[in-house]
Protein backbone atom coordinates (compact mmCIF):
# COMPACT_ATOMS: atom_id res chain seq x y z
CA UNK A 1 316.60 172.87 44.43
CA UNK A 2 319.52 175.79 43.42
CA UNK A 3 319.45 176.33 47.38
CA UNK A 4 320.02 172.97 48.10
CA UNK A 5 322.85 172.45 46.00
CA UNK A 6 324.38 175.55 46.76
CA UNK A 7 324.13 175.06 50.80
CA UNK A 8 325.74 171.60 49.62
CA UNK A 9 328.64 172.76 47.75
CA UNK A 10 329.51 175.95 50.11
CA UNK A 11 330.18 173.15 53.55
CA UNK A 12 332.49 170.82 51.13
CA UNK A 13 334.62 173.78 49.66
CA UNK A 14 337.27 175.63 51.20
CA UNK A 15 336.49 179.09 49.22
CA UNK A 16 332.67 179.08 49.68
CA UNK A 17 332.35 182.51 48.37
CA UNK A 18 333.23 181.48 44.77
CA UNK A 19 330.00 179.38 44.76
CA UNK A 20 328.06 180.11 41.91
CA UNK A 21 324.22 178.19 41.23
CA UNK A 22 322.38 179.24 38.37
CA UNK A 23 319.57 177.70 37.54
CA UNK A 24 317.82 177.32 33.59
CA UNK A 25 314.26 176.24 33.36
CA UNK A 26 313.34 174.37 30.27
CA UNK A 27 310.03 173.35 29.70
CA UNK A 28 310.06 169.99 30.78
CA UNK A 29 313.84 169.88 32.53
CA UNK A 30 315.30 172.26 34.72
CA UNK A 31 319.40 172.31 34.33
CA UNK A 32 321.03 173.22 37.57
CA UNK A 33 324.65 174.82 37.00
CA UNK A 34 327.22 174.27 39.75
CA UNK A 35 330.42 176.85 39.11
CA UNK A 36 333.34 176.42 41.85
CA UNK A 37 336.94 178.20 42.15
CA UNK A 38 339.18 176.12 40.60
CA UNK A 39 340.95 174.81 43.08
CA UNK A 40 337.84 173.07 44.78
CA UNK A 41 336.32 171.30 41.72
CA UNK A 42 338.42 168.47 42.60
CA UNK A 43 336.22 168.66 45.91
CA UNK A 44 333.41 168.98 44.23
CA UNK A 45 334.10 165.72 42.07
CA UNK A 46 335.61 163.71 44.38
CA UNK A 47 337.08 160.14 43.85
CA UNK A 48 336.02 158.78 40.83
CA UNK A 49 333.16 161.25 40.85
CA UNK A 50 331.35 159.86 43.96
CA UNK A 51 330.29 163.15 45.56
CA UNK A 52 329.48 164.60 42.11
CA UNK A 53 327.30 161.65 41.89
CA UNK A 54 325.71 161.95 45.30
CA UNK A 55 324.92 165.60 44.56
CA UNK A 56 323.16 164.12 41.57
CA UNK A 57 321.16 161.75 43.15
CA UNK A 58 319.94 164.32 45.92
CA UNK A 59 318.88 166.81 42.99
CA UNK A 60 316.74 164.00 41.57
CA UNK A 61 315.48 163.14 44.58
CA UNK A 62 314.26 166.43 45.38
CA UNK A 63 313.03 166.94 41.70
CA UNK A 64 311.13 163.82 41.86
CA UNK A 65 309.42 164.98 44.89
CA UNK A 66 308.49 168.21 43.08
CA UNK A 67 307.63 166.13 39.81
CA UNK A 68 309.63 167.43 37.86
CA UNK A 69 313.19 166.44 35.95
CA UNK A 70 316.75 168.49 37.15
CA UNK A 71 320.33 167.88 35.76
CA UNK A 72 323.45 168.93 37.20
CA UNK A 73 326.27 170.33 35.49
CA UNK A 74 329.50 171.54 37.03
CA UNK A 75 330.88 174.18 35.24
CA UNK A 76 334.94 174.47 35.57
């Protein structure tokens, strides 16, 4: 899932080399960080958080598959 997130974020930022996934597995939730230059996190977001929200949705997606429960946070 940290793969998929972070071939994600790299194509929809213009300084792909700042990408940063780290990924924190809890016992029963795994908590997928997302950290971006600052000048992309407004990419990253998007209006009114749509393509932070469609990131979400393709995390839990994927997690569901895997049966198991992700979160993503964006770190500024």
């Amino acid at each position: 899932m940290k793969e998929m997130i972070e071939i994600i974020a790299r194509a929809l930022v213009d300084q792909p080399d700042a990408v940063s996934v780290t990924e924190i597995n809890g016992s029963h939730t795994s908590i997928v960080e997302l950290s971006v230059a600052k000048e992309d996190i407004g990419k990253i977001i998007g209006k009114q958080g749509r393509t932070a929200d469609a990131l979400r949705t393709l995390l839990n997606a994927a997690a569901s598959k895997a049966k198991t429960h992700s979160l993503l946070e964006i770190i500024e």
